[in-house]
C-alpha atoms as a PDB file:
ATOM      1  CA  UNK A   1     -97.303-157.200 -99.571  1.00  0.00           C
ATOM      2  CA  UNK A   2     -94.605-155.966 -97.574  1.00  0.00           C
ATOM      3  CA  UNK A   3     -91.065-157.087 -97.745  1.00  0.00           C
ATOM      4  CA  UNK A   4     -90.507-157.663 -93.979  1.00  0.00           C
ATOM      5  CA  UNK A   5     -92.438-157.236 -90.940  1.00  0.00           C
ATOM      6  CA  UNK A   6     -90.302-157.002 -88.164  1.00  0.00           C
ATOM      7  CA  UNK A   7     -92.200-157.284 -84.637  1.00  0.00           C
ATOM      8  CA  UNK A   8     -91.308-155.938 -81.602  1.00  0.00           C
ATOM      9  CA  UNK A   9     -92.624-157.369 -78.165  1.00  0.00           C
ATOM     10  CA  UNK A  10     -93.477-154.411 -75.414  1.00  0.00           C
ATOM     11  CA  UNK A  11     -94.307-155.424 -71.500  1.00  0.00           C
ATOM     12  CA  UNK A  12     -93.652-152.286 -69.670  1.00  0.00           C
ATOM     13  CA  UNK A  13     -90.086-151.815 -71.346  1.00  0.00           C
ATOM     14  CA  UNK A  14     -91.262-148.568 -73.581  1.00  0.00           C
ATOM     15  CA  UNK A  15     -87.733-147.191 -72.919  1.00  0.00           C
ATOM     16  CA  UNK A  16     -85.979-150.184 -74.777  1.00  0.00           C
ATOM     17  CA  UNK A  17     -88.233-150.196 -77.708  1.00  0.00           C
ATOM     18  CA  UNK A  18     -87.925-146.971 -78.473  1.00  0.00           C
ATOM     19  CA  UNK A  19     -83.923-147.338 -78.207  1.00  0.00           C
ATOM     20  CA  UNK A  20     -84.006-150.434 -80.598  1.00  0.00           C
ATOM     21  CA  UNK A  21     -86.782-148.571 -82.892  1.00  0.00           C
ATOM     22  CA  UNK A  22     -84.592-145.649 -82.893  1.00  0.00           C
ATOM     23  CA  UNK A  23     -81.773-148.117 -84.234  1.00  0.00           C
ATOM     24  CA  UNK A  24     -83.851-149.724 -86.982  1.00  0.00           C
ATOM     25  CA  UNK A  25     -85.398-146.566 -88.280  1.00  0.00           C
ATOM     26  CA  UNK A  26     -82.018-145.528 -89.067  1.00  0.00           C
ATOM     27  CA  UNK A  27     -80.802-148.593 -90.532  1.00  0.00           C
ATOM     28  CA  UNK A  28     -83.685-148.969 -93.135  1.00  0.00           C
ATOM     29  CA  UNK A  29     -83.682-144.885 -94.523  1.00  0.00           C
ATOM     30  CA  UNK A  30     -83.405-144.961 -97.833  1.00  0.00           C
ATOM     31  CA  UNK A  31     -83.796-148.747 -97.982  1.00  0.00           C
ATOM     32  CA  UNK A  32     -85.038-150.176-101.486  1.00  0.00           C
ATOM     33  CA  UNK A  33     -87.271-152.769 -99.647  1.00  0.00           C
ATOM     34  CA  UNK A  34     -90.839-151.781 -98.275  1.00  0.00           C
ATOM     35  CA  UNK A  35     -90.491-152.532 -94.495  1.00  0.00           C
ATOM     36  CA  UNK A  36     -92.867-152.440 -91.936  1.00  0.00           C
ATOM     37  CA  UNK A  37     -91.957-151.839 -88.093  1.00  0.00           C
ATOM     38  CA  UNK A  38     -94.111-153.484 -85.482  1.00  0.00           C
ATOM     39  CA  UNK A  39     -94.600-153.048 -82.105  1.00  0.00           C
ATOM     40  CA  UNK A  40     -97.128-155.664 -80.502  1.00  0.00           C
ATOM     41  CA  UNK A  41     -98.307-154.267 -76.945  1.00  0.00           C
ATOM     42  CA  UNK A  42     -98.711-156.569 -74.109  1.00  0.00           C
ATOM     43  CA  UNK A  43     -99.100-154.197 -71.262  1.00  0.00           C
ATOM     44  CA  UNK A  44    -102.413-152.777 -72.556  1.00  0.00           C
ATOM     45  CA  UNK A  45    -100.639-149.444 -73.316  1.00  0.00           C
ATOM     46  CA  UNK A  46    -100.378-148.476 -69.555  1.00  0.00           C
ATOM     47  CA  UNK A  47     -96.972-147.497 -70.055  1.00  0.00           C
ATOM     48  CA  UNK A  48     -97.985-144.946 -72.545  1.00  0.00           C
ATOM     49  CA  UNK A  49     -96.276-146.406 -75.512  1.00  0.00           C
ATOM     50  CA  UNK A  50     -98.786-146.291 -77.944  1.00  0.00           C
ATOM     51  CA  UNK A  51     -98.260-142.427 -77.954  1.00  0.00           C
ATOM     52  CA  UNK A  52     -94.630-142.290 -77.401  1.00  0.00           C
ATOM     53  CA  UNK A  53     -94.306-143.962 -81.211  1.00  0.00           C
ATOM     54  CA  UNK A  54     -96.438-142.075 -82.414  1.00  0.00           C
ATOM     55  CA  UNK A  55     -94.907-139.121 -81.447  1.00  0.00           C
ATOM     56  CA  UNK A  56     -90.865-140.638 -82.424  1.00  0.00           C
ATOM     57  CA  UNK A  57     -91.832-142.592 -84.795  1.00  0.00           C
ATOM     58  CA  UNK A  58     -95.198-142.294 -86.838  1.00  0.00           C
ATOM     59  CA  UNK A  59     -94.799-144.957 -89.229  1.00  0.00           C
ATOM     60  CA  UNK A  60     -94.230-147.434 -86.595  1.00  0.00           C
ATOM     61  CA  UNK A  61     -97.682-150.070 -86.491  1.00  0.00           C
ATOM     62  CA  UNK A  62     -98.906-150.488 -83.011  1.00  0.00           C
ATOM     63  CA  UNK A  63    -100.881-153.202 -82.316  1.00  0.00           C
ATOM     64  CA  UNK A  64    -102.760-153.970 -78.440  1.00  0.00           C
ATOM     65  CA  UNK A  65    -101.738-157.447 -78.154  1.00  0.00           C
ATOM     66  CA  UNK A  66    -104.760-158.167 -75.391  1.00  0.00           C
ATOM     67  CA  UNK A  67    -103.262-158.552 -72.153  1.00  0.00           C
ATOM     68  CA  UNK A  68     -99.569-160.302 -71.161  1.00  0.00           C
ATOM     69  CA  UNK A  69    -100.356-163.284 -74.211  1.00  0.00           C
ATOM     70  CA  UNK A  70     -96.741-164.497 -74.065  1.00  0.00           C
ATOM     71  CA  UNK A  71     -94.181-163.849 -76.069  1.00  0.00           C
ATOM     72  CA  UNK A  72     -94.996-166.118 -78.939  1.00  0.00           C
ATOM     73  CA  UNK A  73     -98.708-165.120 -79.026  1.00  0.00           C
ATOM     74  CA  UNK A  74     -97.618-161.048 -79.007  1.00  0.00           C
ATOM     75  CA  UNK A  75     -95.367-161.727 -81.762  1.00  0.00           C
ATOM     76  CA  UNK A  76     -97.489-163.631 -83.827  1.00  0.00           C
ATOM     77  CA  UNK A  77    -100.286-160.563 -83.562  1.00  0.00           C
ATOM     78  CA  UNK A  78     -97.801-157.850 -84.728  1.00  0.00           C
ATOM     79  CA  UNK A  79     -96.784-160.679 -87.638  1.00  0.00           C
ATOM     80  CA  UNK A  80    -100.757-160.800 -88.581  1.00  0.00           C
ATOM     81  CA  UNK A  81    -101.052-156.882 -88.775  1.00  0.00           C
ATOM     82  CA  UNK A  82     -99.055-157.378 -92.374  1.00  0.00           C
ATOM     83  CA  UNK A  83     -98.699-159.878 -94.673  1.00  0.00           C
ATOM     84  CA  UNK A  84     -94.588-159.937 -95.809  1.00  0.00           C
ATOM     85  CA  UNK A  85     -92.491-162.053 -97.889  1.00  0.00           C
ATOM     86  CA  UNK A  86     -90.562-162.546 -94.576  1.00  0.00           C
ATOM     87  CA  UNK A  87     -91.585-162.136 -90.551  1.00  0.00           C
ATOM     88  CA  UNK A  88     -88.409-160.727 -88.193  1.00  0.00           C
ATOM     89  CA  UNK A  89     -88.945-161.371 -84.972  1.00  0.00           C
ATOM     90  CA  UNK A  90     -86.830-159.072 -82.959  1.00  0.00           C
ATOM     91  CA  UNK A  91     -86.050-158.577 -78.932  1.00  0.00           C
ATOM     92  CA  UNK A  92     -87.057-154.972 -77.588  1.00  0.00           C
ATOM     93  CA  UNK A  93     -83.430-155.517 -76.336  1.00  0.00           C
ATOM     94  CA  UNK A  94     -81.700-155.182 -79.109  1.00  0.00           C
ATOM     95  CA  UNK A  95     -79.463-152.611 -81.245  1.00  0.00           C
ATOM     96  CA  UNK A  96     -78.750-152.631 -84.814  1.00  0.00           C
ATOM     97  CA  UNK A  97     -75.181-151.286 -85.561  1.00  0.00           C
ATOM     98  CA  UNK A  98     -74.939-147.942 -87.488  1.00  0.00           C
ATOM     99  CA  UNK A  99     -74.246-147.909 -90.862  1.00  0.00           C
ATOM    100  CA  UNK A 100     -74.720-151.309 -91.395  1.00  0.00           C
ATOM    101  CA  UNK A 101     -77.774-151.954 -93.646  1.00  0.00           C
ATOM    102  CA  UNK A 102     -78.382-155.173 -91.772  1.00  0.00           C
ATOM    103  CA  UNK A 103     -82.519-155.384 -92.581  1.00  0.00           C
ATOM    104  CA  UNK A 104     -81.489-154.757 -96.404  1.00  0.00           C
ATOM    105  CA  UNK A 105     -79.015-157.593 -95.864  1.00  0.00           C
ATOM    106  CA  UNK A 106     -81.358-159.870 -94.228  1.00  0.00           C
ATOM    107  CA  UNK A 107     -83.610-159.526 -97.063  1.00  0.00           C
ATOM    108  CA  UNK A 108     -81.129-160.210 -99.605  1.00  0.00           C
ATOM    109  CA  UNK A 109     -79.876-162.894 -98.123  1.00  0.00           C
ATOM    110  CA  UNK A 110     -83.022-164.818 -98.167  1.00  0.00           C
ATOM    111  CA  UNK A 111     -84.193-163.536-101.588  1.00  0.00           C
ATOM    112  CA  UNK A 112     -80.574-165.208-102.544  1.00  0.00           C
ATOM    113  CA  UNK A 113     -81.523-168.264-101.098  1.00  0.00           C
ATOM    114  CA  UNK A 114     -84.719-169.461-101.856  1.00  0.00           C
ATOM    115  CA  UNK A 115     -84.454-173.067 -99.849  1.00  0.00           C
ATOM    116  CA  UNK A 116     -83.675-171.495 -96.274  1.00  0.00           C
ATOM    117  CA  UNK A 117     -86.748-171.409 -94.233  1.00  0.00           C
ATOM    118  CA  UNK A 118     -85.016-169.020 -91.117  1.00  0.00           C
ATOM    119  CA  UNK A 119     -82.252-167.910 -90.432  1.00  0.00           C
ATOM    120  CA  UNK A 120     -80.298-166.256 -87.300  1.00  0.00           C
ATOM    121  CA  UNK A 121     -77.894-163.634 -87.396  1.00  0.00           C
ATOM    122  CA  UNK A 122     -74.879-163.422 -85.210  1.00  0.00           C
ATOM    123  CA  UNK A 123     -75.545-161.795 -81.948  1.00  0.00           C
ATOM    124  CA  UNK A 124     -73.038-159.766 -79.852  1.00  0.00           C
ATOM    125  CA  UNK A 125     -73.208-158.993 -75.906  1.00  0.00           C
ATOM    126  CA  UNK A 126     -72.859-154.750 -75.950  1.00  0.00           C
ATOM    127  CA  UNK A 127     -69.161-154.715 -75.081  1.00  0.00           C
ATOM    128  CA  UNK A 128     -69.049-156.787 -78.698  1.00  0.00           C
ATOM    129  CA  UNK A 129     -67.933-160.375 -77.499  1.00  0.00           C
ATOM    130  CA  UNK A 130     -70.033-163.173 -79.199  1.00  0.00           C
ATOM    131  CA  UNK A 131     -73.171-164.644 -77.720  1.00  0.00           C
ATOM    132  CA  UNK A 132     -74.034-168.400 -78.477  1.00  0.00           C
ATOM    133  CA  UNK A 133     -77.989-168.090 -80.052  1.00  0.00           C
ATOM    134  CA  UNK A 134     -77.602-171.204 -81.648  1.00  0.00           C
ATOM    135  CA  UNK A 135     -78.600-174.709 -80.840  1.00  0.00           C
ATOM    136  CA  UNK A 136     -78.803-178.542 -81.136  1.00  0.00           C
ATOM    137  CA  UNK A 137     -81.741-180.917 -80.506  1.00  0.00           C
ATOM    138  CA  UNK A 138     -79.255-183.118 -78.174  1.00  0.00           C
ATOM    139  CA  UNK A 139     -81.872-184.671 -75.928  1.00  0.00           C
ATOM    140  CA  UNK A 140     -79.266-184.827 -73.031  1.00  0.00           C
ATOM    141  CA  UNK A 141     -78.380-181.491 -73.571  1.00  0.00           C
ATOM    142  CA  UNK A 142     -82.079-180.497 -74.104  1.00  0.00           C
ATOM    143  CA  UNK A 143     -82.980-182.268 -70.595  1.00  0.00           C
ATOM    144  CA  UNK A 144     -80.140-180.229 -68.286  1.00  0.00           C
ATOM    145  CA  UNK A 145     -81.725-176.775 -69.824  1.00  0.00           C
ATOM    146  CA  UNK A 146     -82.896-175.951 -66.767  1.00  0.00           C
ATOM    147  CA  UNK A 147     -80.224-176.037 -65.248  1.00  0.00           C
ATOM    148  CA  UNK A 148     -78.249-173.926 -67.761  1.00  0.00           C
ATOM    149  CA  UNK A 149     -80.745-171.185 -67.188  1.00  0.00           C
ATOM    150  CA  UNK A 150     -79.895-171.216 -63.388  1.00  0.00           C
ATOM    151  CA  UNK A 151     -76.267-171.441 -64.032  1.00  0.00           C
ATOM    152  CA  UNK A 152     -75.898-174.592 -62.867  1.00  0.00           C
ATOM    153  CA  UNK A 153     -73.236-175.123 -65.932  1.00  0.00           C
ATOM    154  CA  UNK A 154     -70.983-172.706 -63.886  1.00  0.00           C
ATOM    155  CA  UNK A 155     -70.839-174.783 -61.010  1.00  0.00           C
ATOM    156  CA  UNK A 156     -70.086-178.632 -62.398  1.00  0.00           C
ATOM    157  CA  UNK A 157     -68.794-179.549 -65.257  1.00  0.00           C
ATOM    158  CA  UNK A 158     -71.497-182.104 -65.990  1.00  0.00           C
ATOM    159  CA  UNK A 159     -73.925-179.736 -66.695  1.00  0.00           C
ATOM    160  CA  UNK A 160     -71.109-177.647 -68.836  1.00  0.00           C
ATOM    161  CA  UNK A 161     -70.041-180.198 -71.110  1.00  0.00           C
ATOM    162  CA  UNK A 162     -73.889-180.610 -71.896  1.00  0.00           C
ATOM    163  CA  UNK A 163     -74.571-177.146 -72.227  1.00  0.00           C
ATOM    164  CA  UNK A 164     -71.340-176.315 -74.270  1.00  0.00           C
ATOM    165  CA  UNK A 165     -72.804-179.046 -76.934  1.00  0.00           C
ATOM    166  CA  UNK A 166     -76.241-177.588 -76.802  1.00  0.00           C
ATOM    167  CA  UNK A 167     -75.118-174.100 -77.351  1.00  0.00           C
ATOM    168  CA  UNK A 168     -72.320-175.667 -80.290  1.00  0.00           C
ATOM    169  CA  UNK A 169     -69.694-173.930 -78.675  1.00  0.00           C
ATOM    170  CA  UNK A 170     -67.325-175.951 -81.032  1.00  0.00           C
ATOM    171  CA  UNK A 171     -68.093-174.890 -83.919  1.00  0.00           C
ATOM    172  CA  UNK A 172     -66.409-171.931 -85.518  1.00  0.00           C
ATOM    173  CA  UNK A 173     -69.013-168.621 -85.241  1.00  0.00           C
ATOM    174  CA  UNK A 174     -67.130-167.017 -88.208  1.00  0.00           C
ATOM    175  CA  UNK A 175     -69.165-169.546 -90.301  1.00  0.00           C
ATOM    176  CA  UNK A 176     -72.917-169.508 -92.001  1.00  0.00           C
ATOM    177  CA  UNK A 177     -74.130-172.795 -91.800  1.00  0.00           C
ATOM    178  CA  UNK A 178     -77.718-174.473 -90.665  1.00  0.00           C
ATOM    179  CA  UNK A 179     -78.219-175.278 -87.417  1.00  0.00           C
ATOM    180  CA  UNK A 180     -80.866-177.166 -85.353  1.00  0.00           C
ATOM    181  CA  UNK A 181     -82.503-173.948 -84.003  1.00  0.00           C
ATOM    182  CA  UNK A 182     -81.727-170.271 -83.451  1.00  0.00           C
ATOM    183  CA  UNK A 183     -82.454-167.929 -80.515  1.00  0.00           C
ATOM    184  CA  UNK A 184     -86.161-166.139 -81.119  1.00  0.00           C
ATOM    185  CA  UNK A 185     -84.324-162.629 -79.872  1.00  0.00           C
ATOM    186  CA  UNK A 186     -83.200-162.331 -83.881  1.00  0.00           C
ATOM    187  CA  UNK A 187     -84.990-165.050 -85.951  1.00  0.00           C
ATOM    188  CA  UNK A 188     -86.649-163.954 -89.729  1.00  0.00           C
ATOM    189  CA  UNK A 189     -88.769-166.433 -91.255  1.00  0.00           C
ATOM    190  CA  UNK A 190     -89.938-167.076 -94.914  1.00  0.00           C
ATOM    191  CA  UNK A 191     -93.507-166.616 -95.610  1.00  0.00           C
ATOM    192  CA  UNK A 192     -93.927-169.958 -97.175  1.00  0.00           C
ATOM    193  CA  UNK A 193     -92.807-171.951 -93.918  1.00  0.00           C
ATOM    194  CA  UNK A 194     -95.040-169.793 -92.208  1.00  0.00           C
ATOM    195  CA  UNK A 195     -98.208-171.124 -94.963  1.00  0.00           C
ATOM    196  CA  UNK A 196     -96.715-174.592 -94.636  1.00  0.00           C
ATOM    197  CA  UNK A 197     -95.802-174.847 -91.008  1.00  0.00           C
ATOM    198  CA  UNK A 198     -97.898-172.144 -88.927  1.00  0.00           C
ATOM    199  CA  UNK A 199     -96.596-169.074 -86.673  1.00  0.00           C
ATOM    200  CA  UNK A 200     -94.939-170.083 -82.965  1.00  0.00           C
ATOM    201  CA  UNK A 201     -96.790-172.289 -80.813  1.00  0.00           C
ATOM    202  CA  UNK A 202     -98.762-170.424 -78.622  1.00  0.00           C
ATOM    203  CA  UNK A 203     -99.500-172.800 -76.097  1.00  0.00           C
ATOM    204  CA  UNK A 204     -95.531-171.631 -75.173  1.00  0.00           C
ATOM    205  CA  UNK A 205     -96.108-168.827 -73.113  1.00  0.00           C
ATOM    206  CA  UNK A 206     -92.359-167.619 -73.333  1.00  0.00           C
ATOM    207  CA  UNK A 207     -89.317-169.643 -73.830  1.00  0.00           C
ATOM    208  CA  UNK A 208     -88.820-172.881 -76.573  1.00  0.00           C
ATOM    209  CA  UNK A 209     -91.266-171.593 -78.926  1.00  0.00           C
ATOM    210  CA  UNK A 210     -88.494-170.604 -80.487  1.00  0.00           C
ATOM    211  CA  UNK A 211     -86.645-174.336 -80.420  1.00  0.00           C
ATOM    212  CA  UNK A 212     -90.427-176.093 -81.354  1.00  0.00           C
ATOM    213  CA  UNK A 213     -91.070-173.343 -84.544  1.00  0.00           C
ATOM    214  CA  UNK A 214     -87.633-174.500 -85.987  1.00  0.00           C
ATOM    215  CA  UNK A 215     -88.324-177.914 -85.176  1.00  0.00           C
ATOM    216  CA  UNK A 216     -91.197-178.292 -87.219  1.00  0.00           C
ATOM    217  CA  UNK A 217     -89.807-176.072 -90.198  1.00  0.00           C
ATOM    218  CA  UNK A 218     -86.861-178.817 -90.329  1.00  0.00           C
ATOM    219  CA  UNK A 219     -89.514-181.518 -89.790  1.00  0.00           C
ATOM    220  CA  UNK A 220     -91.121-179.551 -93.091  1.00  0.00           C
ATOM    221  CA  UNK A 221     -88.192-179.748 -94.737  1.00  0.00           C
ATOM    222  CA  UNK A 222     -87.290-175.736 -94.294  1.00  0.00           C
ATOM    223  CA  UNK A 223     -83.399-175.553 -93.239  1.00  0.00           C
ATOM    224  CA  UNK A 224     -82.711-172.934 -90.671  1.00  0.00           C
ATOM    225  CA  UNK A 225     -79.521-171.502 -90.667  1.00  0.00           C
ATOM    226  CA  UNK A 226     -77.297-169.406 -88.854  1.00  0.00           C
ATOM    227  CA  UNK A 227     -75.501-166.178 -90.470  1.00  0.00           C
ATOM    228  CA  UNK A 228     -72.297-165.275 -89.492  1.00  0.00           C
ATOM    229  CA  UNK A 229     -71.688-161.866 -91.542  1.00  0.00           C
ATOM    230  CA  UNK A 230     -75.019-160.137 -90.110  1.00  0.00           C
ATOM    231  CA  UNK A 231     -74.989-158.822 -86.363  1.00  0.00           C
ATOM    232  CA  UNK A 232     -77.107-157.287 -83.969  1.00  0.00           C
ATOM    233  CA  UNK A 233     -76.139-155.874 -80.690  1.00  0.00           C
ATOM    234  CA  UNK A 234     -78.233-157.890 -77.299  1.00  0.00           C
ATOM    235  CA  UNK A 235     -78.352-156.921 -74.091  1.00  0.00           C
ATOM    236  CA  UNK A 236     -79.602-160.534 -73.374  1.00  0.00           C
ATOM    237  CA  UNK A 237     -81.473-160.051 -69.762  1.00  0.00           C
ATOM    238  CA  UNK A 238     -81.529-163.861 -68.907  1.00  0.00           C
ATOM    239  CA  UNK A 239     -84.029-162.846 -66.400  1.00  0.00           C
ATOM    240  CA  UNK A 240     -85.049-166.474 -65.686  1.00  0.00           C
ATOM    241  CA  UNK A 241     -81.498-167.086 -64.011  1.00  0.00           C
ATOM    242  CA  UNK A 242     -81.449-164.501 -61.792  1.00  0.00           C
ATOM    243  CA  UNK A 243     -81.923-166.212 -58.828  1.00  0.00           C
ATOM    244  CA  UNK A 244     -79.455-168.588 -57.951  1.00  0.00           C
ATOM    245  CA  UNK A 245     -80.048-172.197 -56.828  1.00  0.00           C
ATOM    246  CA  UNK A 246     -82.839-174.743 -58.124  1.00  0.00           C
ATOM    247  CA  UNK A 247     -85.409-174.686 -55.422  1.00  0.00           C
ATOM    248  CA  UNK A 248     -85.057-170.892 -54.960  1.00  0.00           C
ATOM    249  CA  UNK A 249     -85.431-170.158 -58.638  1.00  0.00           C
ATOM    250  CA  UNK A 250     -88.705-171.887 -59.015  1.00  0.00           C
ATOM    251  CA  UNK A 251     -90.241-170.307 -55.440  1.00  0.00           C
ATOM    252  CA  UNK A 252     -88.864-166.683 -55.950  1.00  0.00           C
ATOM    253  CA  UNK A 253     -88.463-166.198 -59.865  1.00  0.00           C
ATOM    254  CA  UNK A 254     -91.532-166.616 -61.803  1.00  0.00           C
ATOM    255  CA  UNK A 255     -89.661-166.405 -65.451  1.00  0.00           C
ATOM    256  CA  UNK A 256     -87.643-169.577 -64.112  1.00  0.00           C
ATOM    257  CA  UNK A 257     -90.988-171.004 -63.010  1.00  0.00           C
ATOM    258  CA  UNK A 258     -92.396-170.410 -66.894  1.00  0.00           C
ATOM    259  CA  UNK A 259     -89.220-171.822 -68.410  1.00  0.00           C
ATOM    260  CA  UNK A 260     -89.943-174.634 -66.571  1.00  0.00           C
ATOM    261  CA  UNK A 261     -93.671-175.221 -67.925  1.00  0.00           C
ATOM    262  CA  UNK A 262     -92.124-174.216 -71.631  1.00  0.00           C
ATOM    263  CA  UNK A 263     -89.341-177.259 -71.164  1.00  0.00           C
ATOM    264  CA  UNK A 264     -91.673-179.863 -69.762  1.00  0.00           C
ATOM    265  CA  UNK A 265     -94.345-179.015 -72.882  1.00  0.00           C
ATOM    266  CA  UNK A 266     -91.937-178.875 -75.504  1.00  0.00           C
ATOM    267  CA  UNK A 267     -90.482-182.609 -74.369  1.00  0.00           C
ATOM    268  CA  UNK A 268     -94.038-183.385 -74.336  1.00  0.00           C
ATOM    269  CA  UNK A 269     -95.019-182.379 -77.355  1.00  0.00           C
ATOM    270  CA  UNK A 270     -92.066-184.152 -79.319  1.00  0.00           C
ATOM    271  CA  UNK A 271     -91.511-187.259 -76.947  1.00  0.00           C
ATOM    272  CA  UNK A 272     -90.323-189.859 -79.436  1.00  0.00           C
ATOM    273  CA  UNK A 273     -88.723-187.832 -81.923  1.00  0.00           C
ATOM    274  CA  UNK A 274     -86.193-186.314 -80.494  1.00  0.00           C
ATOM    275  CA  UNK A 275     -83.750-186.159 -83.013  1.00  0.00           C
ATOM    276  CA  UNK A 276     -81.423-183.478 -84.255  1.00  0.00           C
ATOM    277  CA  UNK A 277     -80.800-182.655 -87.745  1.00  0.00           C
ATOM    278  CA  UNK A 278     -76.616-181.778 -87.699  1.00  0.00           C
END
């Protein structure tokens, strides 16, 4: 059994993966753990990247996911290629610092705390300012979502006062400590939640299988928690908000369109219990 699987998600962004690759090859030389480095296709290899790892990066495990499956679905197929005492799910837009040792951390940090079912490390934009990637099951701030992802929280201060409590701007970030849910772009998870709960959703096509995996590992009992002393660099594309205005999001911008579906079947799936745990 390996010690972590960490799974990457490819759709036509070859350049990116091999960039954050690059960065977790180096991070994990000479590491004492036995980790495994997935990349889980879902562009049918048609941007060549089954051969560019093979020629960076041999012991890389490349895995056809079978068509665009979603984000959940892809990860969950490079997760299945090896059994681990933990599963990393990590964004193809991401950069582990030099010098850090951040996977060896990771893993010691859960092997140190036995009763944590997921954690989330702190994630920085690339000019190193903080980015909020954790989150509360406020069911006010859980309905205006959508409107967070189109900016809308920019423009009135309605919708900012509910997003600023959903992304727990008030907390101090210099502080590990569980949270509701954490952002999918840099979430490991324990084996045993994974026996006792199941992988992500994958009726989620992309976006909130994140938010509904943590949900059920709290309903499970399984803490998730947010680490303050581990970081990884994210570009953070937001593509769903990238066109402005409500009507011409959901016309023009087919990400916004699948947030959309993702938000109206997660409050589906957990009308009447929509609690949150801190």
């Amino acid at each position: 059994m390996k010690d972590i699987n960490i799974v990457f998600v490819n759709f036509f962004m070859k350049d990116d993966i091999l960039r954050a690759v690059d960065s977790l090859v180096k991070d994990i030389r000479g590491s004492a753990f036995d980790v495994q480095i997935t990349v889980a296709d879902n562009s049918e290899n048609k941007d060549q990247i089954r051969e560019a790892l093979a020629a960076q990066f041999p012991t890389v495990v490349y895995v056809d996911a079978g068509g665009n499956v979603g984000f959940g679905k892809g990860n969950v197929a490079g997760f299945k290629t090896a059994e681990a005492r933990y599963y990393f799910a990590l964004n193809r837009d991401t950069i582990i610092p030099d010098d850090s040792h951040t996977i060896e951390r990771i893993v010691r940090f859960m092997d140190n705390h036995p009763k944590i079912g997921c954690i989330g490390t702190k994630l920085l934009n690339m000019d190193g300012s903080l980015q909020y990637s954790c989150y509360r099951f406020d069911l006010r701030s859980m309905l205006i979502k959508p409107l967070k992802q189109i900016n809308l929280d920019k423009k009135y201060q309605w919708v900012r006062k509910y997003t600023d409590r959903l992304l727990m701007t008030d907390f101090d970030h210099n502080e590990t400590r569980p949270v509701d849910w954490v952002l999918g772009a840099a979430m490991v998870v324990r084996k045993e939640v994974v026996d006792q709960v199941g992988w992500f959703d994958e009726r989620y096509f992309m976006y909130l299988e994140d938010a509904d995996w943590c949900k059920r590992m709290w309903e499970a009992s399984w803490p998730v928690y947010y680490v303050h002393d581990i970081a990884i660099r994210h570009m953070h594309a937001r593509e769903s908000a990238k066109v402005p205005g409500v009507l011409k999001a959901l016309f023009k911008n087919k990400l916004a369109r699948i947030h959309l579906v993702s938000w109206c079947k997660y409050l589906w799936k957990w009308r009447g219990s929509y609690k949150f745990y801190l």
